[in-house]
Protein backbone atom coordinates (compact mmCIF):
# COMPACT_ATOMS: atom_id res chain seq x y z
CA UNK A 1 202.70 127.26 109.61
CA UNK A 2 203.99 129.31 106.62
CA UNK A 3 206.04 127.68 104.93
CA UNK A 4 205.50 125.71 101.88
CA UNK A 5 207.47 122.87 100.30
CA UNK A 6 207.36 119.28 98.66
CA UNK A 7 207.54 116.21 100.67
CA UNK A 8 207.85 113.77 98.23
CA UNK A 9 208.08 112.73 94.95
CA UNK A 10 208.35 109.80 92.33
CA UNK A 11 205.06 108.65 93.56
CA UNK A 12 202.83 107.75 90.13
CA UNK A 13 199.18 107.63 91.18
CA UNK A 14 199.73 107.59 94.58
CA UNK A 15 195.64 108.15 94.79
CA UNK A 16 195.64 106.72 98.60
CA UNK A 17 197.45 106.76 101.76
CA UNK A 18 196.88 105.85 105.17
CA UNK A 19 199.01 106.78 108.66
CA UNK A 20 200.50 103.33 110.19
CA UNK A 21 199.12 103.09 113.97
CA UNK A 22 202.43 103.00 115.64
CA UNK A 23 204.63 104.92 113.90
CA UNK A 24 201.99 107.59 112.46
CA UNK A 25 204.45 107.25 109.35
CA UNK A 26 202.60 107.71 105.49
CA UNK A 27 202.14 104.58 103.82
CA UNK A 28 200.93 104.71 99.93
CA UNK A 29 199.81 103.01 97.08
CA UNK A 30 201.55 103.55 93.76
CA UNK A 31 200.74 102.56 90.33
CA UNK A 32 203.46 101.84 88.05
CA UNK A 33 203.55 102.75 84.50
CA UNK A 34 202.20 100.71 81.41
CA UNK A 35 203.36 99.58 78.52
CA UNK A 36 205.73 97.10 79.47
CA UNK A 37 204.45 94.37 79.23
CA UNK A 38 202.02 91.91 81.64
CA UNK A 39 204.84 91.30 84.22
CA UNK A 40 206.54 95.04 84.82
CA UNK A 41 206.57 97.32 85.95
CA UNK A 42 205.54 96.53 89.85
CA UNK A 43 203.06 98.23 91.51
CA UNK A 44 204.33 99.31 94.72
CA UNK A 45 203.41 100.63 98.01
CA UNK A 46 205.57 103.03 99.39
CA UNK A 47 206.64 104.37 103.10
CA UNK A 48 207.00 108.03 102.73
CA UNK A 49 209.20 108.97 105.71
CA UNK A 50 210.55 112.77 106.15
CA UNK A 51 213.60 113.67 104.16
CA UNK A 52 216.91 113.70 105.70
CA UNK A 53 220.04 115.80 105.34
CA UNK A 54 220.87 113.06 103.17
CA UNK A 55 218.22 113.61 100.14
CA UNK A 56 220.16 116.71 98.75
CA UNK A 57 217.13 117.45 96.57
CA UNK A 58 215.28 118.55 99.31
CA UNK A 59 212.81 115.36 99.52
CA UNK A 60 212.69 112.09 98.76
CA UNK A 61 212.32 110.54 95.23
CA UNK A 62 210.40 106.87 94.67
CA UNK A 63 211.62 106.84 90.91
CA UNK A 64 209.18 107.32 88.56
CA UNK A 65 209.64 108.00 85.98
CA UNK A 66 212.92 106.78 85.26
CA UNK A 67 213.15 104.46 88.03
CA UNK A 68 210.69 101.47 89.11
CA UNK A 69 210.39 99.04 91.98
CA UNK A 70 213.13 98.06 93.62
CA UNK A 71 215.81 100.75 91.90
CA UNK A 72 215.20 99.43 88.45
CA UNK A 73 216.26 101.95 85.64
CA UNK A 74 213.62 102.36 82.82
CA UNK A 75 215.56 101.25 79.96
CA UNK A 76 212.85 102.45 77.35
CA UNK A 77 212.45 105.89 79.18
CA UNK A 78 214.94 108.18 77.38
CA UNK A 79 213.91 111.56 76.93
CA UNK A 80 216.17 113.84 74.88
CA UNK A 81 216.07 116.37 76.86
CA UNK A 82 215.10 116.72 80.67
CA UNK A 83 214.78 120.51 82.06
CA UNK A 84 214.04 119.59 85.61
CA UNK A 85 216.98 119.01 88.03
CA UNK A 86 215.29 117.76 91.06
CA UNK A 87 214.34 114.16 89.19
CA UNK A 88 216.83 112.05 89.23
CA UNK A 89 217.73 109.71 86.92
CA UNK A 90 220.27 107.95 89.16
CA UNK A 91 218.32 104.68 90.46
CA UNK A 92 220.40 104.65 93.50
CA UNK A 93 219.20 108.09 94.81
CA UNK A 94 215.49 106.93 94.82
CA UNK A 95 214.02 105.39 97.60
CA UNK A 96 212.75 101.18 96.81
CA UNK A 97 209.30 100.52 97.72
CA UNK A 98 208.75 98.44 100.66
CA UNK A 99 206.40 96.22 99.13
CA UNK A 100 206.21 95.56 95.54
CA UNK A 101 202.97 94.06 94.08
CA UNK A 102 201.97 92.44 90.93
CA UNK A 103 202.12 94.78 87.46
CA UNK A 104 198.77 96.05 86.89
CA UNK A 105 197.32 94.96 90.06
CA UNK A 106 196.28 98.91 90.34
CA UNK A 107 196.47 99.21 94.32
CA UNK A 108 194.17 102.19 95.51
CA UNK A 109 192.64 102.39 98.96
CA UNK A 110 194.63 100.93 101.85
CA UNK A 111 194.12 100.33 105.93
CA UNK A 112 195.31 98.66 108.72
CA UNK A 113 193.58 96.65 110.68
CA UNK A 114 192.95 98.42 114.16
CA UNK A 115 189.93 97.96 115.67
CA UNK A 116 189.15 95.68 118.96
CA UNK A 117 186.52 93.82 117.39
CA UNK A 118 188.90 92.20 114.73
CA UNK A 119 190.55 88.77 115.42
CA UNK A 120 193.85 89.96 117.31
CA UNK A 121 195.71 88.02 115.17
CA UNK A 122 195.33 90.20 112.56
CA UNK A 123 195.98 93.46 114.49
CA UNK A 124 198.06 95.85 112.67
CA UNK A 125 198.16 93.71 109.44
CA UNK A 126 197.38 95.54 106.21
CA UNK A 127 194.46 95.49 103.65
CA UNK A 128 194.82 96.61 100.18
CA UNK A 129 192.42 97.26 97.50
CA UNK A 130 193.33 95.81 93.80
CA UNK A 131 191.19 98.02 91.70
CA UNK A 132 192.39 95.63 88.45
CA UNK A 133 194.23 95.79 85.69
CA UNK A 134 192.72 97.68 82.59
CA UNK A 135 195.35 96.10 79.81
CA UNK A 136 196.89 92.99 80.88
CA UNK A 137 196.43 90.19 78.69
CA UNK A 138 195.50 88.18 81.64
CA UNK A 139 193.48 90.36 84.21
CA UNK A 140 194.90 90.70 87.22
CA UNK A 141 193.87 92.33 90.74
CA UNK A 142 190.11 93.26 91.08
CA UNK A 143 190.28 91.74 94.95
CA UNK A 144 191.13 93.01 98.45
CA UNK A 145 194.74 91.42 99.94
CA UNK A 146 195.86 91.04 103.37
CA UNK A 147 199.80 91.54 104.15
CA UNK A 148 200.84 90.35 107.78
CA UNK A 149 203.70 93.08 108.30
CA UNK A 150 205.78 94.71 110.57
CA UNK A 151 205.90 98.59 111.30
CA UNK A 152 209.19 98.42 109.22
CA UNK A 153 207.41 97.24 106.11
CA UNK A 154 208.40 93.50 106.35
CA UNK A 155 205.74 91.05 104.91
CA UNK A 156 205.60 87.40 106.54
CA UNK A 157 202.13 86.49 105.04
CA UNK A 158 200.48 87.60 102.55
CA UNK A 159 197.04 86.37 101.70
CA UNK A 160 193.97 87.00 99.65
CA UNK A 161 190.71 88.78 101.98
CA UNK A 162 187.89 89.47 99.27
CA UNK A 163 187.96 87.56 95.90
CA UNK A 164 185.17 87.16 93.57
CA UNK A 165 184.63 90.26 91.42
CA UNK A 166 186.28 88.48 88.82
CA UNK A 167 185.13 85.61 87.21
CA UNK A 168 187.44 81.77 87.28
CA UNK A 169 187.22 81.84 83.56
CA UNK A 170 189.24 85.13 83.43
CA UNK A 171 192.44 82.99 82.61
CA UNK A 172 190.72 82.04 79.27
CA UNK A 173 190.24 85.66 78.10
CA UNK A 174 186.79 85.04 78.83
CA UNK A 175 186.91 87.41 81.87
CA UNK A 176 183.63 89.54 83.30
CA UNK A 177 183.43 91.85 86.00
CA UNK A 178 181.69 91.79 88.76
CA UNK A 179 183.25 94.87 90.53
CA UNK A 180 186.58 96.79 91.59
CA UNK A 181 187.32 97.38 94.84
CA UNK A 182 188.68 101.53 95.81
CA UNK A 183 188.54 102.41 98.71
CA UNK A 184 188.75 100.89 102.52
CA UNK A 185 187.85 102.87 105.35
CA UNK A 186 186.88 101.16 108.83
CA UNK A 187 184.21 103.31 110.71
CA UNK A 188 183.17 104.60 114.15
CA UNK A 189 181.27 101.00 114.30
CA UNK A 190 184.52 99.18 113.98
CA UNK A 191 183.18 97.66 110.19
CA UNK A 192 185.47 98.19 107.20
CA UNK A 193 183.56 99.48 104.36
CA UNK A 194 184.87 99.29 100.93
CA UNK A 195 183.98 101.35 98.27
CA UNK A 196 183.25 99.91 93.97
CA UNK A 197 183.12 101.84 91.65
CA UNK A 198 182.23 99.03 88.89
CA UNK A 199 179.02 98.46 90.72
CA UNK A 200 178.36 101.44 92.43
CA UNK A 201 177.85 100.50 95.71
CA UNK A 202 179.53 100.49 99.20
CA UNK A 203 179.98 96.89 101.27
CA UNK A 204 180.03 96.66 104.68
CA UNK A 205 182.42 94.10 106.21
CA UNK A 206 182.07 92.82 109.93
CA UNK A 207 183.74 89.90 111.75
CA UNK A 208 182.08 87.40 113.24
């Protein structure tokens, strides 16, 4: 095609997105903002679906900056003044992620569980790398999580996969790092390898 335009915005570090099997709709990580504390904002993963006639900016907005999780206005975000008129600052014309995650949980690489090999009861369910926080008081994330969901973005179980790159004393401020999860990619051999950057290496994951 020729023509050029934005499909979305709002998205802060939206680093990673995968296509869901069924509906071939974008589904994305997002990263909210810091400085707010240990509990807020959420992180967030996002369905970006096509704009309607209904977004009258053209696409749609997740929020950011002025707007996190599930419509929540940014009280300390008050710029004096804000050239751009396709942000809005209305919380009610963004779009609410579908799942909201723990503040500084960092989210990155995400899949869905599709090949045959897997236990079925997992099919379609969704994996989702916690890179881990870099300023929480308590660190939080560094693991892989597993939400059972629908094609609509409706979580009935959610569950941790991979733990263990953090160590149990990391309550006590006493925390060490054994690695942070990225990315999660399943190849042609059905296995679901998952990239770390803390470590430098690549782990290859197969059922039994």
């Amino acid at each position: 095609g020729s023509f050029t335009g934005e499909f979305a915005g709002g998205l802060r570090n939206a680093v990673f997105f995968t296509f869901h099997p069924e509906t071939k709709e974008i589904w994305a990580t997002h990263m909210g903002r810091d400085n707010l504390g240990d509990d807020l904002p959420p992180d967030e993963i996002n369905i970006v679906k096509v704009s309607g006639q209904e977004q009258k900016l053209g696409a749609r907005r997740f929020g950011w900056p002025f707007c996190y999780g599930n419509q929540v206005k940014d009280a300390t975000f008050n710029p004096e003044k804000i050239e751009r008129t396709d942000i809005p600052t209305d919380c009610s014309q963004t779009d609410a992620p579908i799942i909201e995650l723990p503040a500084h949980s960092a989210p990155l690489g995400l899949a869905f569980i599709t090949p045959e090999t897997w236990p079925n009861e997992w099919k379609n369910n969704l994996l989702v790398a916690y890179h881990g926080s870099w300023n929480s008081s308590v660190p939080v994330g560094y693991k892989v999580v597993k939400f059972k969901v629908d094609k609509n973005g409706k979580v009935s179980e959610t569950a941790d996969f991979i733990t263990g790159w953090l160590s149990p004393s990391a309550g006590s401020g006493q925390a060490k790092v054994y690695g942070r999860p990225v990315d999660l990619k399943f190849g042609p051999d059905e296995a679901l390898y998952i990239s770390d950057d803390a470590a430098g290496i690549i782990y290859k994951l197969e059922p039994k």
